[in-house]
C-alpha atoms as a PDB file:
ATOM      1  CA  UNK A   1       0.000   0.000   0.000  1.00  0.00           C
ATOM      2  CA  UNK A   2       1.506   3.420  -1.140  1.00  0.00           C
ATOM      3  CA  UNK A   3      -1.600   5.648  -0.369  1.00  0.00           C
ATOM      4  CA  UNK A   4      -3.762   5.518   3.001  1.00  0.00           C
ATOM      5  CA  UNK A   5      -6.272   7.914   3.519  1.00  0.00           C
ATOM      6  CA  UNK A   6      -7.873   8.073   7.514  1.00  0.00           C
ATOM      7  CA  UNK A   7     -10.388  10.423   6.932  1.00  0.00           C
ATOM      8  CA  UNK A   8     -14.015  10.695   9.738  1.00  0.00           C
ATOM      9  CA  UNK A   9     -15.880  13.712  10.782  1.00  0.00           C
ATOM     10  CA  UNK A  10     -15.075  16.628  12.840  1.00  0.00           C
ATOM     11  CA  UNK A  11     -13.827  15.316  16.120  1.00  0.00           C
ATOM     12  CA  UNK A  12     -13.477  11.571  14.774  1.00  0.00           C
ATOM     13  CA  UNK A  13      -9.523  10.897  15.868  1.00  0.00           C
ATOM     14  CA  UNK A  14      -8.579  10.783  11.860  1.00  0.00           C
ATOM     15  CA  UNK A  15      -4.989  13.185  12.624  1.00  0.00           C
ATOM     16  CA  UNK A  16      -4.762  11.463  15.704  1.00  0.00           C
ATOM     17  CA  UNK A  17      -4.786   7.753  14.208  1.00  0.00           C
ATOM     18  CA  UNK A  18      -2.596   8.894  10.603  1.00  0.00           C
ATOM     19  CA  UNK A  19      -0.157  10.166  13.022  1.00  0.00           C
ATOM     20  CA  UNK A  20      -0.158   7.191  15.120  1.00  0.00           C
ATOM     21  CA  UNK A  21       0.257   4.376  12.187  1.00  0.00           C
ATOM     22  CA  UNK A  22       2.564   7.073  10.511  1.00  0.00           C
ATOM     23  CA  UNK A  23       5.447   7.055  13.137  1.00  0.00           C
ATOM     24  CA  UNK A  24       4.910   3.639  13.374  1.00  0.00           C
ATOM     25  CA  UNK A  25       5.661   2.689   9.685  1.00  0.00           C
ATOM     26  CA  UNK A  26       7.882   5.084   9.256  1.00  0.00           C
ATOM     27  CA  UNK A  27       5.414   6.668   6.490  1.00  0.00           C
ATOM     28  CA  UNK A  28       5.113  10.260   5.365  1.00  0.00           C
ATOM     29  CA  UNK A  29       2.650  11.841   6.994  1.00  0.00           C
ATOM     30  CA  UNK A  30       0.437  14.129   5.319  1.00  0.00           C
ATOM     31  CA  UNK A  31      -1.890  16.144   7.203  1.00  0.00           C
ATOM     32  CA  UNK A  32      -4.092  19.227   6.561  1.00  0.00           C
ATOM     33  CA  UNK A  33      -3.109  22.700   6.829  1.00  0.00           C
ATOM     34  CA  UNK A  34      -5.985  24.596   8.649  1.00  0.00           C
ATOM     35  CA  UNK A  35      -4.752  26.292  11.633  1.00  0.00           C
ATOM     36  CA  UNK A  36      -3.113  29.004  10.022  1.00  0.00           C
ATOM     37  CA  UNK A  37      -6.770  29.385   7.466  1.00  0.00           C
ATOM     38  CA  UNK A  38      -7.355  33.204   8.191  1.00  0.00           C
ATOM     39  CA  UNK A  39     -10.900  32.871   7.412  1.00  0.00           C
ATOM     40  CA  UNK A  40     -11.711  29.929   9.180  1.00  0.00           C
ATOM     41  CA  UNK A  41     -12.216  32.013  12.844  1.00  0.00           C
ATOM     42  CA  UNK A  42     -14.510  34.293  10.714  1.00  0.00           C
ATOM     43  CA  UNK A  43     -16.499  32.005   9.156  1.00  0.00           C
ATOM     44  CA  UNK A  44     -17.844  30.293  12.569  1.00  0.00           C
ATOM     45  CA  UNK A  45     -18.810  33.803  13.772  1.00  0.00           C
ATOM     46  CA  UNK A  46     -20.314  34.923  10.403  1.00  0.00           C
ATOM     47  CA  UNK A  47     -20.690  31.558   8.205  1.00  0.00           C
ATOM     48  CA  UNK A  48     -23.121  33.273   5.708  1.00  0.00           C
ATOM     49  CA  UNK A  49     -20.594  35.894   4.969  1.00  0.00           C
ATOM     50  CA  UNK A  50     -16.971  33.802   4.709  1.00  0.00           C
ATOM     51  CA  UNK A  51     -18.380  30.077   3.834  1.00  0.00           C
ATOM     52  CA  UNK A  52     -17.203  30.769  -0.154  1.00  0.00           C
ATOM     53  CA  UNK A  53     -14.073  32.496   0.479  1.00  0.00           C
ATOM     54  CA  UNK A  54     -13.277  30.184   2.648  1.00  0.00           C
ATOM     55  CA  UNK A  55     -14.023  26.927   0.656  1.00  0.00           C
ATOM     56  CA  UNK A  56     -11.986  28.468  -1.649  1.00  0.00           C
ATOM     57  CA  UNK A  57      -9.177  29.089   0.315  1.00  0.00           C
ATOM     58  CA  UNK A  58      -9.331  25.343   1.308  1.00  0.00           C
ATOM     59  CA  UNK A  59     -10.034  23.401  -2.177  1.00  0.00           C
ATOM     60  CA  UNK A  60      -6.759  25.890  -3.091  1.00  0.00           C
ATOM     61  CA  UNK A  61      -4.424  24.624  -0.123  1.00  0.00           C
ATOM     62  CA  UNK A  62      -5.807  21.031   0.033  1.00  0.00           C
ATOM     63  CA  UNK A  63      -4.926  21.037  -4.173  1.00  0.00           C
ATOM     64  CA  UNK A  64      -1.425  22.172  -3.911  1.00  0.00           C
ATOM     65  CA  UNK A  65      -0.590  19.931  -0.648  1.00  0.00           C
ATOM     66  CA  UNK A  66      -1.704  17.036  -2.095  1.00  0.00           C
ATOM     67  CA  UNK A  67      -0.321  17.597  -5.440  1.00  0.00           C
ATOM     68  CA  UNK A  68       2.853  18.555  -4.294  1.00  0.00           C
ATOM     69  CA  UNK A  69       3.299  15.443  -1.693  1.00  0.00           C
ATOM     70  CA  UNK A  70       1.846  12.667  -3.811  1.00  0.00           C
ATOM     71  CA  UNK A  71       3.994  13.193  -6.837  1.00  0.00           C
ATOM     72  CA  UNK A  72       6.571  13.573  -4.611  1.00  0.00           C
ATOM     73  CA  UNK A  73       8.910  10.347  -4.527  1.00  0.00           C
ATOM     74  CA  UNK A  74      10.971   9.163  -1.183  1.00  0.00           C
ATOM     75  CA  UNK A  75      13.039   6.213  -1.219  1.00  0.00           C
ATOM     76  CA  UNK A  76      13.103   5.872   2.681  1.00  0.00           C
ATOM     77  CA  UNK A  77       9.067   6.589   3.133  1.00  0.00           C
ATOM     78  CA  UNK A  78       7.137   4.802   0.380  1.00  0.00           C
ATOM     79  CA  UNK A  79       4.118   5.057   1.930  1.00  0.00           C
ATOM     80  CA  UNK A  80       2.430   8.578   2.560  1.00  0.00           C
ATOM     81  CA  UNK A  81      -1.160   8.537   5.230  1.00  0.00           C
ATOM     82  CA  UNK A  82      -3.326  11.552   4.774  1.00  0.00           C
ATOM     83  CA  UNK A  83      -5.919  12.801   7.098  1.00  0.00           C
ATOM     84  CA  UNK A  84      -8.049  14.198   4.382  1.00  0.00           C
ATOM     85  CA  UNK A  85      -8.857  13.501   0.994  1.00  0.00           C
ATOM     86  CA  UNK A  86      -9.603  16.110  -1.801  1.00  0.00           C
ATOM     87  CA  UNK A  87     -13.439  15.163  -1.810  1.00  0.00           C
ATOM     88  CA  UNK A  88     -13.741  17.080   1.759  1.00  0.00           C
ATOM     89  CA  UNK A  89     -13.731  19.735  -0.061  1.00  0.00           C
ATOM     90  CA  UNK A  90     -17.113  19.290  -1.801  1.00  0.00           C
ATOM     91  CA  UNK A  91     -18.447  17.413   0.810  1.00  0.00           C
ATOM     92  CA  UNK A  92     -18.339  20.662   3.224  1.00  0.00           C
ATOM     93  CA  UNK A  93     -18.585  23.138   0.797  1.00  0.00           C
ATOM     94  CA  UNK A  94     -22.224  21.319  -0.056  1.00  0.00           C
ATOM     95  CA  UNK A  95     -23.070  22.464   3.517  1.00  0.00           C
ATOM     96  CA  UNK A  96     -22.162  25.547   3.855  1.00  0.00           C
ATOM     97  CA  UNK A  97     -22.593  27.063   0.511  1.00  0.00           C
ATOM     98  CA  UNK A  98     -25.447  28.740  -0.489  1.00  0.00           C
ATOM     99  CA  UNK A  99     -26.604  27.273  -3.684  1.00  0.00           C
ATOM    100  CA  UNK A 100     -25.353  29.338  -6.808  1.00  0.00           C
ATOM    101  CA  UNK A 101     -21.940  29.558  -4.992  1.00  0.00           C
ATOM    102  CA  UNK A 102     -22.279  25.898  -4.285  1.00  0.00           C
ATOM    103  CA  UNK A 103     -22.697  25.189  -8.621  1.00  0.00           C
ATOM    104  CA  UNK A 104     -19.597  27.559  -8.950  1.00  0.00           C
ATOM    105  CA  UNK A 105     -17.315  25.724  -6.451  1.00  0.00           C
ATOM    106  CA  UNK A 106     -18.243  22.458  -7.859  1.00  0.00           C
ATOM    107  CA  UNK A 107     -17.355  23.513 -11.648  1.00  0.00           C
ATOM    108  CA  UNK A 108     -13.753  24.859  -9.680  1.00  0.00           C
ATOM    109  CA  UNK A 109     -13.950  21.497  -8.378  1.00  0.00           C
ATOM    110  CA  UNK A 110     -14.575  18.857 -10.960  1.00  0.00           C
ATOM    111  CA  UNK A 111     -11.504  20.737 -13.352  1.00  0.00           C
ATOM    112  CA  UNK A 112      -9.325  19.743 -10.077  1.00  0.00           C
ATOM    113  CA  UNK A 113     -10.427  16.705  -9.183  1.00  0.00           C
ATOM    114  CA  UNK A 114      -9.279  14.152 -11.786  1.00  0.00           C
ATOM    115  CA  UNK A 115      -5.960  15.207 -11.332  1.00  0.00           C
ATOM    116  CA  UNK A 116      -5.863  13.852  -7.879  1.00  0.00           C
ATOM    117  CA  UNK A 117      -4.255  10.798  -7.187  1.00  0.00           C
ATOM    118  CA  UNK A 118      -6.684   7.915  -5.729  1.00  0.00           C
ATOM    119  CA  UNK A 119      -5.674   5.974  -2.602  1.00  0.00           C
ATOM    120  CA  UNK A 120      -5.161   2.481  -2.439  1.00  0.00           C
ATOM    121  CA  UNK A 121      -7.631   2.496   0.689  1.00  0.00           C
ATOM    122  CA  UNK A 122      -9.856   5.161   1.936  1.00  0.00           C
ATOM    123  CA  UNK A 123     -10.292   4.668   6.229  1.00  0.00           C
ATOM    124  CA  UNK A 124     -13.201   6.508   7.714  1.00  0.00           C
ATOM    125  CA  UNK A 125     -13.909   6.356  11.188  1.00  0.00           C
ATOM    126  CA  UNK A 126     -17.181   6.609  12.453  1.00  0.00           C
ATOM    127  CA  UNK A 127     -18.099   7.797  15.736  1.00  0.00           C
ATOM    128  CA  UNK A 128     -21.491   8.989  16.857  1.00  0.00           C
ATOM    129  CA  UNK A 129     -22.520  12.637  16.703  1.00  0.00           C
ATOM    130  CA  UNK A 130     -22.655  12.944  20.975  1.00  0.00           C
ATOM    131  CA  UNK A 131     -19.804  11.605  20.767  1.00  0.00           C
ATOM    132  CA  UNK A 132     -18.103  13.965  18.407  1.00  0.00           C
ATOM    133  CA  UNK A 133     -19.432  16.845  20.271  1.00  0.00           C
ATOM    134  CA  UNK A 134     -17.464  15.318  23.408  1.00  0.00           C
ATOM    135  CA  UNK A 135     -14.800  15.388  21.535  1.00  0.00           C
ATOM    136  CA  UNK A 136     -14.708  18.914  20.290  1.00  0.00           C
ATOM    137  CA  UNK A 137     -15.047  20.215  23.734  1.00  0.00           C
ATOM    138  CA  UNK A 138     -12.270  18.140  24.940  1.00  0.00           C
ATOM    139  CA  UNK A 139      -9.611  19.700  22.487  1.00  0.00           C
ATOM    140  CA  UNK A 140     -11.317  23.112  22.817  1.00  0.00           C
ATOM    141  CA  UNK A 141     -10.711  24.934  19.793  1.00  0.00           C
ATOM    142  CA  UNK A 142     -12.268  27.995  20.514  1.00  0.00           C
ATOM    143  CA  UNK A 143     -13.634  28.518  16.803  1.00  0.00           C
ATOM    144  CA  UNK A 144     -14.841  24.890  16.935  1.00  0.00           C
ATOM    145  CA  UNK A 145     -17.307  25.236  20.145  1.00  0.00           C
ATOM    146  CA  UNK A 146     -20.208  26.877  18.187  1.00  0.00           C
ATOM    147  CA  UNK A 147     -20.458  23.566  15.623  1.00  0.00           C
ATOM    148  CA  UNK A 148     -23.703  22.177  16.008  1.00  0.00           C
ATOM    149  CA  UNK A 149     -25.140  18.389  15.726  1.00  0.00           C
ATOM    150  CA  UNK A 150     -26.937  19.456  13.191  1.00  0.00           C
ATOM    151  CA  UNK A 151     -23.828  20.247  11.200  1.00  0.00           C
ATOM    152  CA  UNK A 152     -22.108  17.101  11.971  1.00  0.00           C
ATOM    153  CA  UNK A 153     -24.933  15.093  10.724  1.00  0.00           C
ATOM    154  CA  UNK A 154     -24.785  16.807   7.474  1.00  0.00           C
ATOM    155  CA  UNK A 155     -21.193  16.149   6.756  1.00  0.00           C
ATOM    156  CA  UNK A 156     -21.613  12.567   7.848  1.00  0.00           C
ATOM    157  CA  UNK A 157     -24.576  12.406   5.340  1.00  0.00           C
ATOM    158  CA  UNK A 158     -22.329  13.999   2.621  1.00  0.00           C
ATOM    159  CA  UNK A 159     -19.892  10.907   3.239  1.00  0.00           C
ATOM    160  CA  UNK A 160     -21.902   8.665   3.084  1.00  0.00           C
ATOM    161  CA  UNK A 161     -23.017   9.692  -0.251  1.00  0.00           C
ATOM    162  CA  UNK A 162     -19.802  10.052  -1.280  1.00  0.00           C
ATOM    163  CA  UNK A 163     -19.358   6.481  -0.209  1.00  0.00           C
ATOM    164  CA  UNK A 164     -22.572   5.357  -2.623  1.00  0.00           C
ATOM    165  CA  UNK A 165     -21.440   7.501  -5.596  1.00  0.00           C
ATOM    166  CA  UNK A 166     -17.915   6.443  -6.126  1.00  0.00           C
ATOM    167  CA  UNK A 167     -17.805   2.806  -6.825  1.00  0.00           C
ATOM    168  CA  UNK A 168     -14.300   2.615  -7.776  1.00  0.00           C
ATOM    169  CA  UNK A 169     -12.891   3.094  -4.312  1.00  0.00           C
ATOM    170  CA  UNK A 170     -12.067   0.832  -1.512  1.00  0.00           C
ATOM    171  CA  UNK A 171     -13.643   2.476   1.443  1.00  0.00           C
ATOM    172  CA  UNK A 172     -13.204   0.891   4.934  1.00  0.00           C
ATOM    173  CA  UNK A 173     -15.836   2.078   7.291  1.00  0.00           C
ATOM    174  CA  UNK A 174     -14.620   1.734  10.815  1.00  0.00           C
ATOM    175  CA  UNK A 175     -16.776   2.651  14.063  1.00  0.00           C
ATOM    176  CA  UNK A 176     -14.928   3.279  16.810  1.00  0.00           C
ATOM    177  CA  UNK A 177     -17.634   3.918  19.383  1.00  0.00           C
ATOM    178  CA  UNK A 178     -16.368   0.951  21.292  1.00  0.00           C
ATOM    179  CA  UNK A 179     -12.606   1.242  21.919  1.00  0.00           C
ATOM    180  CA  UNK A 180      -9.773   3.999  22.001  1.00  0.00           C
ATOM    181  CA  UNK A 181      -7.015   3.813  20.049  1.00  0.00           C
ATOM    182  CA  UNK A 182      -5.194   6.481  21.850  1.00  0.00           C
ATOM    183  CA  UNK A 183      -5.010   5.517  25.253  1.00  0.00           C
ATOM    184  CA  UNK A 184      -5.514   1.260  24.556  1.00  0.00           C
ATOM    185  CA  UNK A 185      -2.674  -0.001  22.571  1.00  0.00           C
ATOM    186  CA  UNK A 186      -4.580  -3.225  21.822  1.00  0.00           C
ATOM    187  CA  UNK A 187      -7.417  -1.105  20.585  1.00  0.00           C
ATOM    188  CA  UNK A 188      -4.690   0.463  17.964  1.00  0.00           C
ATOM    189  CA  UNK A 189      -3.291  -3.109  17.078  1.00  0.00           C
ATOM    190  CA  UNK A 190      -7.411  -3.632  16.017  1.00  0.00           C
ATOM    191  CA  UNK A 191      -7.204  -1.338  13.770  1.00  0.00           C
ATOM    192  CA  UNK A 192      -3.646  -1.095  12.359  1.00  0.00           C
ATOM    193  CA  UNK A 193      -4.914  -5.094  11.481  1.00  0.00           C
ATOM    194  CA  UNK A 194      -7.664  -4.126   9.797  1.00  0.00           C
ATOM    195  CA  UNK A 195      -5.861  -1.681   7.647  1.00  0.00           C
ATOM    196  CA  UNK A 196      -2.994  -3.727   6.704  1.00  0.00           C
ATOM    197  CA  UNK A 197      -3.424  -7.206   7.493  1.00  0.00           C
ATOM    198  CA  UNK A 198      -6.678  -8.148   5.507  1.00  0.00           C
ATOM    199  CA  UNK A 199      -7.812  -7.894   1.954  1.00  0.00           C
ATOM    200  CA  UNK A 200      -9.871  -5.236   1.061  1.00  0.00           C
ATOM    201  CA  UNK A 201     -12.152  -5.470  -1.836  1.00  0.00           C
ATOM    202  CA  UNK A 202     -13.723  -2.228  -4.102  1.00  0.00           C
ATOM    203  CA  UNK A 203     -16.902  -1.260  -2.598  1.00  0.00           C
ATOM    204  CA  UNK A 204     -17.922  -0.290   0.879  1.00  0.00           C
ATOM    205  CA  UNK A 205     -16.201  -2.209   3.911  1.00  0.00           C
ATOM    206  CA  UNK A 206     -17.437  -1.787   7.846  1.00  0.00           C
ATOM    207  CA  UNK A 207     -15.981  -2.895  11.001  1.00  0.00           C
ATOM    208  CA  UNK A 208     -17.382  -2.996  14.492  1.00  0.00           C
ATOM    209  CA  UNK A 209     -15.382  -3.720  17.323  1.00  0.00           C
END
């Protein structure tokens, strides 16, 4: 496997767990660039006013990172994880563009796109919306604390159909309600197994632990 993408919602543990198997497997770790987004503060205080200039501001970043990194050869770190995959773009711009901005970002989008490399297995971890919300309190980003449930459950719908409309992927669905990867290290094991140690098949995968 060359390409591993962990992605999961807002609060899911995807940096946390591409980190983990990262430094484990001596892979290059690829992870998104949003702290430094200037217009990511603004838009959770005024979303109707910064949600395009800020999805643009992302589907420019999240182009050139990925571009740059995956066509990037290393001879000591074959393998490159990513906590995000170029489709999070869409799949939040869908809910939080209004709807002619939404049909301009996705023309932007689909000229992009096919230049992308795909991965050899797409992880997404699944954790319950209360349980996201925990989760977003507990690293308290301030900009984070106004998300709502309602919000959450959009962008889990949006991948999900993302899932159903791209039949050429292998998507492993993992839910992670039950364990904890961080603090268990036999939870981890679980899942670094699952990842690396079975056959996946194209289509849509879950696990339950």
């Amino acid at each position: 496997m060359r390409y591993l993408v962990i992605e999961g919602n807002i609060g899911a543990g995807k940096t946390t767990l591409a980190s983990m198997l990262a430094k484990d497997l001596n892979a290059r770790l690829v992870l998104e660039q949003f702290a430094d987004n200037p217009f990511l503060p603004k838009f959770y205080n005024d979303p109707q006013r910064f949600s395009f200039p800020l999805e643009l501001s992302f589907l420019a970043e999240r182009y050139k990172q990925l571009n740059d990194e995956l066509r990037a050869v290393s001879l000591f770190q074959p393998m490159v994880i990513a906590d995000y995959f170029f489709m999070k773009s869409l799949i939040f711009a869908q809910n939080t563009l209004a709807q002619d901005e939404f049909n301009l970002y996705r023309q932007i989008f689909e000229i992009i796109y096919s230049s992308i490399p795909k991965p050899d297995l797409y992880v997404y971890l699944h954790l319950p919306v209360s349980k996201l919300i925990g989760n977003i309190k507990k690293r308290g980003r301030e900009y984070e604390q106004s998300i709502s449930s309602s919000y959450l459950e959009n962008i889990e719908e949006g991948y999900f159909k993302f899932f159903k409309q791209h039949t050429d992927f292998k998507f492993l669905i993992i839910d992670t309600s039950n364990i904890d990867f961080v603090e268990n290290q036999e939870d981890y094991k679980k899942i670094k197994s699952a990842i690396f140690d079975k056959h996946h098949e194209i289509g849509v995968e879950r696990l339950f632990f």
